[in-house]
Protein backbone atom coordinates (compact mmCIF):
# COMPACT_ATOMS: atom_id res chain seq x y z
CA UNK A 1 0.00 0.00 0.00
CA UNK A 2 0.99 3.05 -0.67
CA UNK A 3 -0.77 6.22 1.46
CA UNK A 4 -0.15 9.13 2.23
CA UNK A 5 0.85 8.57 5.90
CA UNK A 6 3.30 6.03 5.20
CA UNK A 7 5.21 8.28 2.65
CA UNK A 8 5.18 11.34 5.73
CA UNK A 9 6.18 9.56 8.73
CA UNK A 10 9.37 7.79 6.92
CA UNK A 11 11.40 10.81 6.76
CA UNK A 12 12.90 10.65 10.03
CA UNK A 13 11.52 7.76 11.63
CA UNK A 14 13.65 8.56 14.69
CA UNK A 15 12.34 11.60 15.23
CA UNK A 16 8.64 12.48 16.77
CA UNK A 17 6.64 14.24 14.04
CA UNK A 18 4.17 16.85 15.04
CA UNK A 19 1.27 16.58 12.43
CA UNK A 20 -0.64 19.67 11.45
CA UNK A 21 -4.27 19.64 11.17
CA UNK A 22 -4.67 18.84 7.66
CA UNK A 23 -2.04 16.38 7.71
CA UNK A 24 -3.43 14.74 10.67
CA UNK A 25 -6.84 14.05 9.10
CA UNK A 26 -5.50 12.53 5.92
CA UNK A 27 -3.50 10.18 8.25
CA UNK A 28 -6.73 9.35 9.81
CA UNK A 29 -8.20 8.88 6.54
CA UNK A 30 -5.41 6.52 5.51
CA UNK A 31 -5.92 4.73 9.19
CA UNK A 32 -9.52 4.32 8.48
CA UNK A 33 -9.26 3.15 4.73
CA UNK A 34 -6.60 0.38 5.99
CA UNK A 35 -8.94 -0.72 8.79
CA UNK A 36 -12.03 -0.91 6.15
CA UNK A 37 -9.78 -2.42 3.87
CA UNK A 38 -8.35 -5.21 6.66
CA UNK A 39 -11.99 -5.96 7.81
CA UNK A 40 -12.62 -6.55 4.00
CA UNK A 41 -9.86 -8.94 3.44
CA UNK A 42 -11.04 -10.90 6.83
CA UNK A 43 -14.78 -10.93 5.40
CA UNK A 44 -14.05 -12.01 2.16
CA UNK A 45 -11.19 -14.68 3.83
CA UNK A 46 -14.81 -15.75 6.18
CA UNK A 47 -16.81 -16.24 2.58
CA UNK A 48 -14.23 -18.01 0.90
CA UNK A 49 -14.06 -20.74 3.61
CA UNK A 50 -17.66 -20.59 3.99
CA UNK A 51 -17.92 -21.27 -0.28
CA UNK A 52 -14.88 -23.55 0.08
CA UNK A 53 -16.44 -25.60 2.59
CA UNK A 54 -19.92 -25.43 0.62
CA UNK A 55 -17.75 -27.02 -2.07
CA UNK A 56 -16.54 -30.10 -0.13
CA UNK A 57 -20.09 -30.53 0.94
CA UNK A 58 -21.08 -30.39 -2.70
CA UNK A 59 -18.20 -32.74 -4.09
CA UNK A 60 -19.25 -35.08 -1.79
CA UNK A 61 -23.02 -34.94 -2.27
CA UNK A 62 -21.62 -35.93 -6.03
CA UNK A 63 -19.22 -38.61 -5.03
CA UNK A 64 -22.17 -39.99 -3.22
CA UNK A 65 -24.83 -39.37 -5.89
CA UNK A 66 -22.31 -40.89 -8.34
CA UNK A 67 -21.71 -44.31 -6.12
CA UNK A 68 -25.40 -44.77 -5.62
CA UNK A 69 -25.82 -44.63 -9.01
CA UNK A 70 -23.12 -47.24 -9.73
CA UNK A 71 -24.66 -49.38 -7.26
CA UNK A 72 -28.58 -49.40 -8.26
CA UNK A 73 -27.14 -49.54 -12.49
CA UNK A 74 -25.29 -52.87 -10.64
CA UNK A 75 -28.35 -54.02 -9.43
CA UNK A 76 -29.91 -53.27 -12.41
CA UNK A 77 -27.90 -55.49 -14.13
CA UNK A 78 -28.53 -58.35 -11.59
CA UNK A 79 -32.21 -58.20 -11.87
CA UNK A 80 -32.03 -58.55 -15.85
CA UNK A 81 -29.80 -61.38 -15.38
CA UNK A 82 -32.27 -63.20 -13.31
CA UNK A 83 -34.94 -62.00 -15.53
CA UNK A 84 -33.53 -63.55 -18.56
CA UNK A 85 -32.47 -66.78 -16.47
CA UNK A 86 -36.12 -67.24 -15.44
CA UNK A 87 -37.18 -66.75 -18.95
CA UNK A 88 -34.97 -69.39 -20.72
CA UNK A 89 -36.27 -71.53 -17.03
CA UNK A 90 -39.42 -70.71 -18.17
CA UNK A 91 -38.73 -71.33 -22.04
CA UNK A 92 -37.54 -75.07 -21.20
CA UNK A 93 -40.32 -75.70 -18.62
CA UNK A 94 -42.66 -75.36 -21.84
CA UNK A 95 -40.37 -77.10 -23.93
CA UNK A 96 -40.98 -80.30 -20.99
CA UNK A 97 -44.60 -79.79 -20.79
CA UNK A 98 -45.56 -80.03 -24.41
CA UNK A 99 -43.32 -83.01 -24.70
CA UNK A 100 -45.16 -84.36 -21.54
CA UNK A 101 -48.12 -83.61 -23.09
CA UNK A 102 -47.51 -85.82 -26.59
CA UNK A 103 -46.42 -88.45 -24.82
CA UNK A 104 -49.35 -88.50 -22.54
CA UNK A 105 -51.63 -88.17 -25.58
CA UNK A 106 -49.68 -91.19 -27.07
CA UNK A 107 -49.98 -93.46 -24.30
CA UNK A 108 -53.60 -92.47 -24.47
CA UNK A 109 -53.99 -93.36 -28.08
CA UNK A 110 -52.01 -97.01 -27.42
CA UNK A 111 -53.64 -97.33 -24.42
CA UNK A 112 -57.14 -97.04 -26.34
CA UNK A 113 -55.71 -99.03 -29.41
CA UNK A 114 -54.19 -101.62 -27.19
CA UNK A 115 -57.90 -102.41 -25.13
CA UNK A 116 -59.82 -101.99 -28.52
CA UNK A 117 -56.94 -104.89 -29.80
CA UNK A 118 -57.51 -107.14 -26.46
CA UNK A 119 -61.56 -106.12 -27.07
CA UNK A 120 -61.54 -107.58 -30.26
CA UNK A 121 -59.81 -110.66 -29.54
CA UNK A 122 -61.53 -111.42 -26.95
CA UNK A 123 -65.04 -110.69 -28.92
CA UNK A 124 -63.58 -112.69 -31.98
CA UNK A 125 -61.63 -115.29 -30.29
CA UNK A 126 -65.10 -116.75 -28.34
């Protein structure tokens, strides 16, 4: 910084300087401006740890967001896996009953040939 007051008093800093009125107030000026200015720099140093620590909060909000996401896309991907596993279950379990069901249906129709056989020979063999 540069000021007024700093540029007076260096002359002889050994010395005691007697300050004339208008002197004096632009001293106090300079005083007050560096005060203002040094409760700026600790206000602004308050809202940039304030914003920095809003940022950690928000980064990990996102890392969080980001891993729950990963973990519900995993499951997800287990769910389809069953689905698909049930469905070619599901596909083979038909597969099994319609061949269940011919053969049932065959044993039927040689069951029904075979008594109609035995019928008849017993009809035609008296």
């Amino acid at each position: 910084m540069n000021s007024f007051s700093q540029t007076v008093t260096k002359k002889d800093s050994l010395k005691t300087i007697q300050l004339t009125s208008p002197i004096a107030r632009l001293v106090v000026k300079d005083l007050i401006k560096g005060d203002a200015a040094s409760s700026e720099v600790q206000a602004m140093q308050k809202i940039l740890t304030v914003t920095n620590d809003k940022l950690l909060a928000q980064s990990d909000l996102v890392f969080n967001l980001k891993m729950q996401t990963a973990t519900l896309q995993s499951i997800i991907e287990q769910k389809d896996g069953q689905i698909k596993t049930q469905q070619e279950m599901s596909d083979e379990l038909q597969k099994a009953l319609k061949k269940a069901n011919r053969r049932t249906k065959l044993y039927k129709i040689g069951s029904a040939v075979g008594a109609a056989a035995i019928l008849l020979n017993v009809i035609g063999g008296k």
